[in-house]
C-alpha atoms as a PDB file:
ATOM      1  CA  UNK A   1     -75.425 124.238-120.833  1.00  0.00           C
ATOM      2  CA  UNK A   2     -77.497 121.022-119.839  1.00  0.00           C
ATOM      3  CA  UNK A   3     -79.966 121.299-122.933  1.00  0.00           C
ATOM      4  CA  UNK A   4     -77.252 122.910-125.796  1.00  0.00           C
ATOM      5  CA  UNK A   5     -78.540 121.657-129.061  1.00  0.00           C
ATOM      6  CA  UNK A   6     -81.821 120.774-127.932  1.00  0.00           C
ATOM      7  CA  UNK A   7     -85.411 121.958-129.620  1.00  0.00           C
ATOM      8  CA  UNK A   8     -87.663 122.346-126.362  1.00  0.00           C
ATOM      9  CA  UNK A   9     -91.677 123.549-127.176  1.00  0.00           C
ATOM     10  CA  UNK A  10     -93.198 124.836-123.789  1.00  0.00           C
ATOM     11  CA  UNK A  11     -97.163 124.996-123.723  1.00  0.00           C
ATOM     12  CA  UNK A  12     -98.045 128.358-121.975  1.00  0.00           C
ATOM     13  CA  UNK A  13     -94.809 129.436-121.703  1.00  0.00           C
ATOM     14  CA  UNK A  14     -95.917 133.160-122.597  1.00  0.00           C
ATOM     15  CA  UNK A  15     -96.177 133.651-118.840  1.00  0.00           C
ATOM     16  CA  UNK A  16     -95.806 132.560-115.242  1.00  0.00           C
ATOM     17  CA  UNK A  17     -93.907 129.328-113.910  1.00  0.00           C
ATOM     18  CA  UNK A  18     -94.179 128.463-118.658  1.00  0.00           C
ATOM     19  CA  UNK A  19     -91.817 132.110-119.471  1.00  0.00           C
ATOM     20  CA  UNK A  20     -90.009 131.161-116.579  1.00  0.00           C
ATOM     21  CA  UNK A  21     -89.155 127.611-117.763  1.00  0.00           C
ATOM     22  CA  UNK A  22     -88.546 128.937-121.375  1.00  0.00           C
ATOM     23  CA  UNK A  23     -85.810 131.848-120.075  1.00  0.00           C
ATOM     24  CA  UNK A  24     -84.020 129.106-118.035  1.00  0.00           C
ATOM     25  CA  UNK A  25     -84.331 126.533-120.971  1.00  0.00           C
ATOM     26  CA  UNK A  26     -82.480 128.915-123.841  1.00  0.00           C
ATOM     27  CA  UNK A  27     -79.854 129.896-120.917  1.00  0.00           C
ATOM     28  CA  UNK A  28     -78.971 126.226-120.857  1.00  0.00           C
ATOM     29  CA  UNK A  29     -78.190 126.078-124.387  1.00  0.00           C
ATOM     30  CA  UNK A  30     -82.170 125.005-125.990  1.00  0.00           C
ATOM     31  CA  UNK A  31     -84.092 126.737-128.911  1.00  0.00           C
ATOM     32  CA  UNK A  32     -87.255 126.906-127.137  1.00  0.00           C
ATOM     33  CA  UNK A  33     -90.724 126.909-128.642  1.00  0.00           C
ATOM     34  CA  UNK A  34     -93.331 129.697-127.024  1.00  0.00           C
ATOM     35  CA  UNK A  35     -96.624 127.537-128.011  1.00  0.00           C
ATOM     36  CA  UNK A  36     -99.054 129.866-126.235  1.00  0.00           C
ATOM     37  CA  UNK A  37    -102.983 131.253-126.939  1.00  0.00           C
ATOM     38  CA  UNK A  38    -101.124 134.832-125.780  1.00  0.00           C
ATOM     39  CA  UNK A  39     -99.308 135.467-128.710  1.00  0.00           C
ATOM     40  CA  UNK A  40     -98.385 138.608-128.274  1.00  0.00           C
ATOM     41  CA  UNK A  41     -96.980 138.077-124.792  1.00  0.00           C
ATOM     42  CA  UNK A  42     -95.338 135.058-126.515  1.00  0.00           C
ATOM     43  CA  UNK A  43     -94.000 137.070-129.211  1.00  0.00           C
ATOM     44  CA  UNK A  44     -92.554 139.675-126.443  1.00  0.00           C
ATOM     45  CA  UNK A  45     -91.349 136.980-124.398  1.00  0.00           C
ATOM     46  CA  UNK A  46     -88.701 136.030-127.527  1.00  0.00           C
ATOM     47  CA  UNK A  47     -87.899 139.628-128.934  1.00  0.00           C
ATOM     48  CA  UNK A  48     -86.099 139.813-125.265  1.00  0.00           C
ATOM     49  CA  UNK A  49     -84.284 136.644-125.616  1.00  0.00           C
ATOM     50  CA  UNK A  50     -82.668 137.738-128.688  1.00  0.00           C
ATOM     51  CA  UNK A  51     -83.694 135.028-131.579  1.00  0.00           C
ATOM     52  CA  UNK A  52     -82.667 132.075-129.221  1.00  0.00           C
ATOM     53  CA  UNK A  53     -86.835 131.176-128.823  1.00  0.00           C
ATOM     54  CA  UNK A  54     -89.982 132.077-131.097  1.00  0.00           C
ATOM     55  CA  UNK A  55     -93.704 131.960-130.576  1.00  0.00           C
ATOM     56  CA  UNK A  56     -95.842 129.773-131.703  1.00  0.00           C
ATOM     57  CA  UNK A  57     -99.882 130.206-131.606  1.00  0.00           C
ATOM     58  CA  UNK A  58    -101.319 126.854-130.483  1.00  0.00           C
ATOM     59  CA  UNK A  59    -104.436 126.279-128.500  1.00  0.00           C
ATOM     60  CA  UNK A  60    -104.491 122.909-126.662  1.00  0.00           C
ATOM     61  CA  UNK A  61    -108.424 122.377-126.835  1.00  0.00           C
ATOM     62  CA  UNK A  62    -108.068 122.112-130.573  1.00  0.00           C
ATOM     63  CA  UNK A  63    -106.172 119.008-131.565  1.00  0.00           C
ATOM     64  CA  UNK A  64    -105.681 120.815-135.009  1.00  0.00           C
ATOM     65  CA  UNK A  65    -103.590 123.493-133.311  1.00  0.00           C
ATOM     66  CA  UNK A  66    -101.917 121.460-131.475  1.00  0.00           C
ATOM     67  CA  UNK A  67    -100.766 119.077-134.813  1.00  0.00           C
ATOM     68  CA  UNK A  68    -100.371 122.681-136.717  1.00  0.00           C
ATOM     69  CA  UNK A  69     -97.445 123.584-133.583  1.00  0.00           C
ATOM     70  CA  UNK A  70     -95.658 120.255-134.104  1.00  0.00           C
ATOM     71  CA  UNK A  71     -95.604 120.975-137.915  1.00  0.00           C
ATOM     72  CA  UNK A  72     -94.218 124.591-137.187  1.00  0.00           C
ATOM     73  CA  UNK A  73     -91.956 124.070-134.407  1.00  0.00           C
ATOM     74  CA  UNK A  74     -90.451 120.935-136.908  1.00  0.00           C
ATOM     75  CA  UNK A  75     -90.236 123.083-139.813  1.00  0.00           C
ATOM     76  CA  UNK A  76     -88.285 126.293-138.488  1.00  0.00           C
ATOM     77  CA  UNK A  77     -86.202 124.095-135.836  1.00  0.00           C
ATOM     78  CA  UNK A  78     -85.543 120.898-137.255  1.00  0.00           C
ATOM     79  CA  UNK A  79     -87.666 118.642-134.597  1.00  0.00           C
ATOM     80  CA  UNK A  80     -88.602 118.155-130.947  1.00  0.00           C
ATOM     81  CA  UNK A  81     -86.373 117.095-128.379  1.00  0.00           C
ATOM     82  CA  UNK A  82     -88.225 118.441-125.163  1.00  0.00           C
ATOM     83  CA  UNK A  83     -91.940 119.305-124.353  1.00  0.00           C
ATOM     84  CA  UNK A  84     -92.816 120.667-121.238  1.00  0.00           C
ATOM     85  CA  UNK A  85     -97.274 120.389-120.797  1.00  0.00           C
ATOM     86  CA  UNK A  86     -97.367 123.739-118.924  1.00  0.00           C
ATOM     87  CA  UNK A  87    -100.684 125.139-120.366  1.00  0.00           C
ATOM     88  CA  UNK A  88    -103.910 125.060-117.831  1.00  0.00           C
ATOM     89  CA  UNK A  89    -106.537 127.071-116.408  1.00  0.00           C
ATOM     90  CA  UNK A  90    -107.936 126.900-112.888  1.00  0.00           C
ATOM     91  CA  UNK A  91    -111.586 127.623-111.342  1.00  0.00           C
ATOM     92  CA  UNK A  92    -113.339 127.074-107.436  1.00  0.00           C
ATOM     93  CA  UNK A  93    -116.648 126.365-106.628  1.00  0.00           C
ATOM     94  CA  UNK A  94    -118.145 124.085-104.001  1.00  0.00           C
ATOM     95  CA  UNK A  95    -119.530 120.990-105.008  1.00  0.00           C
ATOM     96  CA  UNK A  96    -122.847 122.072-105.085  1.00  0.00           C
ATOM     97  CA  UNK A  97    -121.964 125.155-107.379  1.00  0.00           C
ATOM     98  CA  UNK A  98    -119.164 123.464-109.907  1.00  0.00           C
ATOM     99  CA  UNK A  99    -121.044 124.046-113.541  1.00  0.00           C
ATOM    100  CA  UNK A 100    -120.392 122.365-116.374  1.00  0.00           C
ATOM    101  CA  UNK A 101    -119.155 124.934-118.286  1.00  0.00           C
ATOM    102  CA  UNK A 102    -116.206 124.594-115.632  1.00  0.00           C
ATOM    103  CA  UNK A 103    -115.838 121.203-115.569  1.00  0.00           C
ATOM    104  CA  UNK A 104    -115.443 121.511-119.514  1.00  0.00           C
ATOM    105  CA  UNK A 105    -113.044 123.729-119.317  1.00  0.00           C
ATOM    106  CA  UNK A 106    -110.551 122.549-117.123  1.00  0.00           C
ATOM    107  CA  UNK A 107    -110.701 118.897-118.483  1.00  0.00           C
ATOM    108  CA  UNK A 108    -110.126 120.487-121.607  1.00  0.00           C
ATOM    109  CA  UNK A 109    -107.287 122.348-121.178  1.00  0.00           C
ATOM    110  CA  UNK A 110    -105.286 120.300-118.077  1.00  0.00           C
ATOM    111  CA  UNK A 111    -106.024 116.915-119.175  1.00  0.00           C
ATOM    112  CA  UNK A 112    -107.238 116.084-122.573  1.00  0.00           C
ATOM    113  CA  UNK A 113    -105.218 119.237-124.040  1.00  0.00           C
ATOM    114  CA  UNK A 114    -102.331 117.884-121.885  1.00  0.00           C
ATOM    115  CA  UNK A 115    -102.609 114.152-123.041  1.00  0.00           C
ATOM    116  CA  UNK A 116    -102.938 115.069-127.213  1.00  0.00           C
ATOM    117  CA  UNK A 117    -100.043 117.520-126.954  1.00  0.00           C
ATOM    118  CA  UNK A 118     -98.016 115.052-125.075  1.00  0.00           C
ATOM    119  CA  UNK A 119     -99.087 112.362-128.123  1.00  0.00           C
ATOM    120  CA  UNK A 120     -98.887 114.621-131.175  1.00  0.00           C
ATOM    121  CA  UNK A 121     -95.199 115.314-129.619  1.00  0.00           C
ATOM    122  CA  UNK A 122     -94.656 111.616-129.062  1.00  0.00           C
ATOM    123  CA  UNK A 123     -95.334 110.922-132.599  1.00  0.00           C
ATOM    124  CA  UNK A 124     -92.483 113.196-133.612  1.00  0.00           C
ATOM    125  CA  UNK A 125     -90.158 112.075-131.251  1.00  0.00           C
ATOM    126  CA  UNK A 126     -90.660 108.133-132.608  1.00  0.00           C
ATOM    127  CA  UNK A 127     -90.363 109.315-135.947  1.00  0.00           C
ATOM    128  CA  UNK A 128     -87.341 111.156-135.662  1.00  0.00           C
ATOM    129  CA  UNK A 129     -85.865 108.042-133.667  1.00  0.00           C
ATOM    130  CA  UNK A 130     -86.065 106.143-136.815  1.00  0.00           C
ATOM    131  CA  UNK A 131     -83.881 108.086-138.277  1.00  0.00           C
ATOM    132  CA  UNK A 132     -81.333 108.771-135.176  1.00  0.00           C
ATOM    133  CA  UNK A 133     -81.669 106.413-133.052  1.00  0.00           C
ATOM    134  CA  UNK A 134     -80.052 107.967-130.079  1.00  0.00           C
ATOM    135  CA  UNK A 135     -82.367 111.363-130.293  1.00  0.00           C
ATOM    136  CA  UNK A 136     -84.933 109.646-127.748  1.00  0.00           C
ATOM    137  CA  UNK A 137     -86.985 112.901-126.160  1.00  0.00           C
ATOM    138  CA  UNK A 138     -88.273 113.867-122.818  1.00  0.00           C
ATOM    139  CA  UNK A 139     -91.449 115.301-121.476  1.00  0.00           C
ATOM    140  CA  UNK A 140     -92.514 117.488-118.584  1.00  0.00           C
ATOM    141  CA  UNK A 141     -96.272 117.332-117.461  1.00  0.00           C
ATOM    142  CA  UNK A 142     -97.076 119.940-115.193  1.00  0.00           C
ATOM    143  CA  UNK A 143     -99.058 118.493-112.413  1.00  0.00           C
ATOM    144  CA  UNK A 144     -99.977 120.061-108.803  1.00  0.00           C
ATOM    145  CA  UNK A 145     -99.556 119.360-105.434  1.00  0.00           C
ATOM    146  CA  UNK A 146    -103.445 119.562-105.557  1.00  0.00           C
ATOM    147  CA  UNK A 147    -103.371 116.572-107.541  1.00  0.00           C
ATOM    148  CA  UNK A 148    -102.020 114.555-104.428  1.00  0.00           C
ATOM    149  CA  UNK A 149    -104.862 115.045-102.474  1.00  0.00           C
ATOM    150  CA  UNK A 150    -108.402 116.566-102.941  1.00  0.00           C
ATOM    151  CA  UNK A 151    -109.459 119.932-101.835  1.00  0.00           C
ATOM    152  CA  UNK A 152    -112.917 121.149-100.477  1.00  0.00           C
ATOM    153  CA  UNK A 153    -113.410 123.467-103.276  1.00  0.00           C
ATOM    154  CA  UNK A 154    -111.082 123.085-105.679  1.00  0.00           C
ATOM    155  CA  UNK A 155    -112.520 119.387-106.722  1.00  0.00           C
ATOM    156  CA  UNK A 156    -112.381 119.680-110.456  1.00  0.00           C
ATOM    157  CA  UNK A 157    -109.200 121.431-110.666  1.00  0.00           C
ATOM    158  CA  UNK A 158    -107.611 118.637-108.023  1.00  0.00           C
ATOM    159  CA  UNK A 159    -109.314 115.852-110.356  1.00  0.00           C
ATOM    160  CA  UNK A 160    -107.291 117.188-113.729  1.00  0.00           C
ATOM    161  CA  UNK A 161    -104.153 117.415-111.931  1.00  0.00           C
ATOM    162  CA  UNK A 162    -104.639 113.611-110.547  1.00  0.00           C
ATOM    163  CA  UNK A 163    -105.126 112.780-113.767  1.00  0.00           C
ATOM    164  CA  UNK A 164    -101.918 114.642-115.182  1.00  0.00           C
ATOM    165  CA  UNK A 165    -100.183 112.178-112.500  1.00  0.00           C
ATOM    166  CA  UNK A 166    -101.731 109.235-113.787  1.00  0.00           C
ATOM    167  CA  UNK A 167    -100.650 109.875-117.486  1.00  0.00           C
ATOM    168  CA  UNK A 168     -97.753 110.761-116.500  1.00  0.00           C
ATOM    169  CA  UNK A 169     -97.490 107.095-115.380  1.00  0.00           C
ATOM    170  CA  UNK A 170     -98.813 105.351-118.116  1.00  0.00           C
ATOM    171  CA  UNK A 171     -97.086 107.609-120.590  1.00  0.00           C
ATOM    172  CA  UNK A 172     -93.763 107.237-119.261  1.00  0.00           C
ATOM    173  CA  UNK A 173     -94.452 102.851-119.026  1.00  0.00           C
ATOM    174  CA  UNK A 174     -95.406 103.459-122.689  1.00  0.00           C
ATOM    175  CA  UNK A 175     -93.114 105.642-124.492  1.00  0.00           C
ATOM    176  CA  UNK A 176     -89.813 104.317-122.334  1.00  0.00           C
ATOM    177  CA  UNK A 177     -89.295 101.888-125.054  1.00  0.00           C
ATOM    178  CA  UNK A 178     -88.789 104.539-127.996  1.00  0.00           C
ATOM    179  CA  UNK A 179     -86.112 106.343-125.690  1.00  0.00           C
ATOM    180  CA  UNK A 180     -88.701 109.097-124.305  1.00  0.00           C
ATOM    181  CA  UNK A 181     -88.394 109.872-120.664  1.00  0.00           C
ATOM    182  CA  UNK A 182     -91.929 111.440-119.293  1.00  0.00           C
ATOM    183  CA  UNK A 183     -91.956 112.997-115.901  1.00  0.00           C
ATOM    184  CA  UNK A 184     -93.957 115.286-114.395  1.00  0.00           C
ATOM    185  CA  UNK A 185     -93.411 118.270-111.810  1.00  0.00           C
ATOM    186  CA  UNK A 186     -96.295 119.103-109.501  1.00  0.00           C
ATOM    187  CA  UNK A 187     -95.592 122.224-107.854  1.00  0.00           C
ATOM    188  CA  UNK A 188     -97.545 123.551-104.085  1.00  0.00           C
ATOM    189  CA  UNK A 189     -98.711 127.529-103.932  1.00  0.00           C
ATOM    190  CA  UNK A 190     -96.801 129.520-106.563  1.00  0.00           C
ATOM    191  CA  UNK A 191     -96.916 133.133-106.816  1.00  0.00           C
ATOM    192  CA  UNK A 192     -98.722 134.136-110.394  1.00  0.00           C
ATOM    193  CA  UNK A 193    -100.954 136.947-111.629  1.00  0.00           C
ATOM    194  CA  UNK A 194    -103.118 134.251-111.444  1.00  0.00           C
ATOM    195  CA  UNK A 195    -103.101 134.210-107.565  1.00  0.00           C
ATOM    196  CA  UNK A 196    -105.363 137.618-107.493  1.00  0.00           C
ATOM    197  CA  UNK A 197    -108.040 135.507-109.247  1.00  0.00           C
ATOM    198  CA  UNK A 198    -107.655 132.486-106.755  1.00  0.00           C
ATOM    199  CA  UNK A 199    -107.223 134.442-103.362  1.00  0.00           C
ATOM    200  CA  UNK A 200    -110.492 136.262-105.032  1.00  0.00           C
ATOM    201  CA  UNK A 201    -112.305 133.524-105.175  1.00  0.00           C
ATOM    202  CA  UNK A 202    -111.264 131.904-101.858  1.00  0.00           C
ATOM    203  CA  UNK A 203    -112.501 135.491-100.609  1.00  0.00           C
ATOM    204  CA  UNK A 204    -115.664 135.174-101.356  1.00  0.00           C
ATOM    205  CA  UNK A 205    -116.261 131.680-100.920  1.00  0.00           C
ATOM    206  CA  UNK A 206    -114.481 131.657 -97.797  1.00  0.00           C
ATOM    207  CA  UNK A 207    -115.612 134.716 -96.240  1.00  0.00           C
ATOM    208  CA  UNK A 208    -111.811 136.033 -96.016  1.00  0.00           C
ATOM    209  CA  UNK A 209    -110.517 139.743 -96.887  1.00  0.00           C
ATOM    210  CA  UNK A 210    -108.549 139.787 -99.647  1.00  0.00           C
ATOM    211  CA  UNK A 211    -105.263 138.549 -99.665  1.00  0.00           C
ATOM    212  CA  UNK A 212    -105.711 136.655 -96.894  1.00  0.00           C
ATOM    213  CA  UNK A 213    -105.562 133.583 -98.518  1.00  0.00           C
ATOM    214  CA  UNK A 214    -102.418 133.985 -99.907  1.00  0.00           C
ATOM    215  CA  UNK A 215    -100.878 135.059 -96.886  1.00  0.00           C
ATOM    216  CA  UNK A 216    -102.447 132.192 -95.211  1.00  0.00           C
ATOM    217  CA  UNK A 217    -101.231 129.510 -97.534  1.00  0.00           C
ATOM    218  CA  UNK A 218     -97.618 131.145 -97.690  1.00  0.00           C
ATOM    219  CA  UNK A 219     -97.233 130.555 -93.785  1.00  0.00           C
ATOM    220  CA  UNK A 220     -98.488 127.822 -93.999  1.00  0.00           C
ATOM    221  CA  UNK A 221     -95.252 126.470 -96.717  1.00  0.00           C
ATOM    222  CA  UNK A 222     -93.027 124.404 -94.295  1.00  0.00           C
ATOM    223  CA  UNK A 223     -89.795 126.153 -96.375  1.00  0.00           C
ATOM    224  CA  UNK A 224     -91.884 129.784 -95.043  1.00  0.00           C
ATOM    225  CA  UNK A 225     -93.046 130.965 -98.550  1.00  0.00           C
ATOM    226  CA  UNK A 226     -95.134 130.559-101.670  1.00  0.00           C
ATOM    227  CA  UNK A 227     -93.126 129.506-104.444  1.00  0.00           C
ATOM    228  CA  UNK A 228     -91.940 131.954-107.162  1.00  0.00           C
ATOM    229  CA  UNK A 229     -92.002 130.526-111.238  1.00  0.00           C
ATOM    230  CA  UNK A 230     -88.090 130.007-111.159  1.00  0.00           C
ATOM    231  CA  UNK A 231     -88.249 127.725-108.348  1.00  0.00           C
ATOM    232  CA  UNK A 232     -89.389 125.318-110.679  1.00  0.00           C
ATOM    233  CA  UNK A 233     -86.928 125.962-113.223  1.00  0.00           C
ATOM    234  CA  UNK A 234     -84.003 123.323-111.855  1.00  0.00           C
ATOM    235  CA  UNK A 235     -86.503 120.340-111.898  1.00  0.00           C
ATOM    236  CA  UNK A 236     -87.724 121.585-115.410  1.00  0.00           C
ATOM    237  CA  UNK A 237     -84.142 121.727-116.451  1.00  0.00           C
ATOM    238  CA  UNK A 238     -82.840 118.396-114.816  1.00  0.00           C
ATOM    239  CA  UNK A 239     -85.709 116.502-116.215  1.00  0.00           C
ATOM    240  CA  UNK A 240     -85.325 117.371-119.818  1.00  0.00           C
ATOM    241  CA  UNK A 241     -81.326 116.712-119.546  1.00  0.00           C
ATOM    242  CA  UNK A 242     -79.605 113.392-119.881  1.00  0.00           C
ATOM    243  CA  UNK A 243     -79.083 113.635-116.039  1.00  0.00           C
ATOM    244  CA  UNK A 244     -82.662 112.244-116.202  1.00  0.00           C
ATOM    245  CA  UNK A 245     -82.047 109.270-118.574  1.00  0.00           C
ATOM    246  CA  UNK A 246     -82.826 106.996-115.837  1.00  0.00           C
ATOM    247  CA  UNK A 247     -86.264 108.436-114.567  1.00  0.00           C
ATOM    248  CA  UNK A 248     -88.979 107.508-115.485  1.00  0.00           C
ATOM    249  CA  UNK A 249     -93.172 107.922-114.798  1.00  0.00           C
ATOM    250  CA  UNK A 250     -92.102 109.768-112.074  1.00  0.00           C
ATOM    251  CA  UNK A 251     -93.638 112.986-110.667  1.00  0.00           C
ATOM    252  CA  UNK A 252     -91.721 115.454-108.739  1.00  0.00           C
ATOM    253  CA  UNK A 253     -92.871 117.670-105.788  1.00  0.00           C
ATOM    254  CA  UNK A 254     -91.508 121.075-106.186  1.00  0.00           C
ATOM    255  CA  UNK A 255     -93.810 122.861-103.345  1.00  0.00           C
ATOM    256  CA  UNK A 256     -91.086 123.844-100.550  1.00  0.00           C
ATOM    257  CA  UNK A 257     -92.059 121.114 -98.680  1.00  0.00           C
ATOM    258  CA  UNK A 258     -96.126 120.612 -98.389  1.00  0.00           C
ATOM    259  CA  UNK A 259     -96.406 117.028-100.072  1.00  0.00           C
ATOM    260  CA  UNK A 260     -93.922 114.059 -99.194  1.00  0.00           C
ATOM    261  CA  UNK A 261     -94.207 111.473-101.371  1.00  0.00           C
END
């Protein structure tokens, strides 16, 4: 029970490696925070964990969502001990193809969504520091293993998750002082719904049959897989515990292997 006690929000954790996070969060003892544009998925997500988590609506492109999900998360739980920045979206084009509408998107959601959640959370946590001083706070960015390097056609997606690493940095330089530990986990090829879309798109950009891709990039995992959501759930877990106290800006690779850093 690493996190018993603790008030953790998770930013799409209605689905994927975000429900997966949020299950593993109230098994270690946390009231956990469903802050999700799928509310109803959200909202089914906590009915099956029996009261211990609740939805929240929030969408992370709207800075007044994302202040109106600190004010309700803080109002039916008390405060914020934990955020994990899980919420993104993902798109591939060649260079010559990438359209603005795409670019918009992505920077909207993965990094400026990511960076004013991470500060509208921050603000809580300093405030509730002045009145316990020891209640400090950790966040989680989720970053990518494709924000280590760059990737033919997956340039704007690669550039928001180098940027999630780079806040990551400065946030956690920043916010050390007020007892608020920021880390970041950047996973390799996880297995999602999502992956349909991507192995799609690599399909017909790529000239591959379907599901190629996928089976491609699993091989091609030095541990012999893609990863699964709740291979990411220990790091989540270990960086929002006190185990953590003494980490920070750092970003961890949870990929089986692909990135050494």
């Amino acid at each position: 029970m690493k996190l018993a006690g603790k008030v953790a929000v998770v930013t799409g954790g209605a689905r994927g490696i975000g429900a997966a996070i949020v299950e593993r969060y109230v098994a270690e003892g946390a009231t956990v925070a469903i802050a999700d544009l799928a509310i109803a998925d959200g909202e089914a997500l906590a009915k099956k964990l029996n009261g211990e988590a609740f939805a929240v609506p929030l969408d992370v492109t709207k800075l007044d969502s994302i202040k109106a999900m600190v004010e309700q998360v803080v109002a039916k739980a008390g405060g914020i001990d934990i955020l994990v920045n899980n919420a993104a979206v993902f798109d591939l084009a060649p260079i010559v193809e990438v359209t603005e509408k795409s670019w918009d998107l992505q920077f909207a959601v993965n990094t400026k969504g990511l960076f004013f959640t991470l500060q509208s959370v921050a603000q809580q946590m300093i405030a509730q520091n002045l009145i316990a001083q020891n209640r400090g706070g950790k966040i989680v960015n989720m970053a990518s293993q494709a924000g280590r390097r760059g990737e033919a056609l997956v340039s704007v997606y690669c550039a928001t998750k180098a940027a999630v690493i780079s806040l990551t940095q400065s946030a956690g330089l920043d916010l050390i002082k007020h007892k608020i530990n920021v880390n970041g986990i950047a996973p390799g090829v996880v297995d999602t719904p999502m992956w349909a879309e991507v192995d799609a798109l690599f399909a017909k950009y790529e000239k591959r049959p379907l599901g190629e891709k996928k089976r491609l990039v699993g091989e091609a995992v030095p541990l012999g897989r893609m990863g699964i959501p709740e291979d990411h759930t220990g790091a989540a877990v270990f960086l929002a515990s006190a185990d953590a106290d003494y980490i920070v800006a750092q970003t961890l690779n949870v990929d089986g292997g692909n990135w050494m850093s």
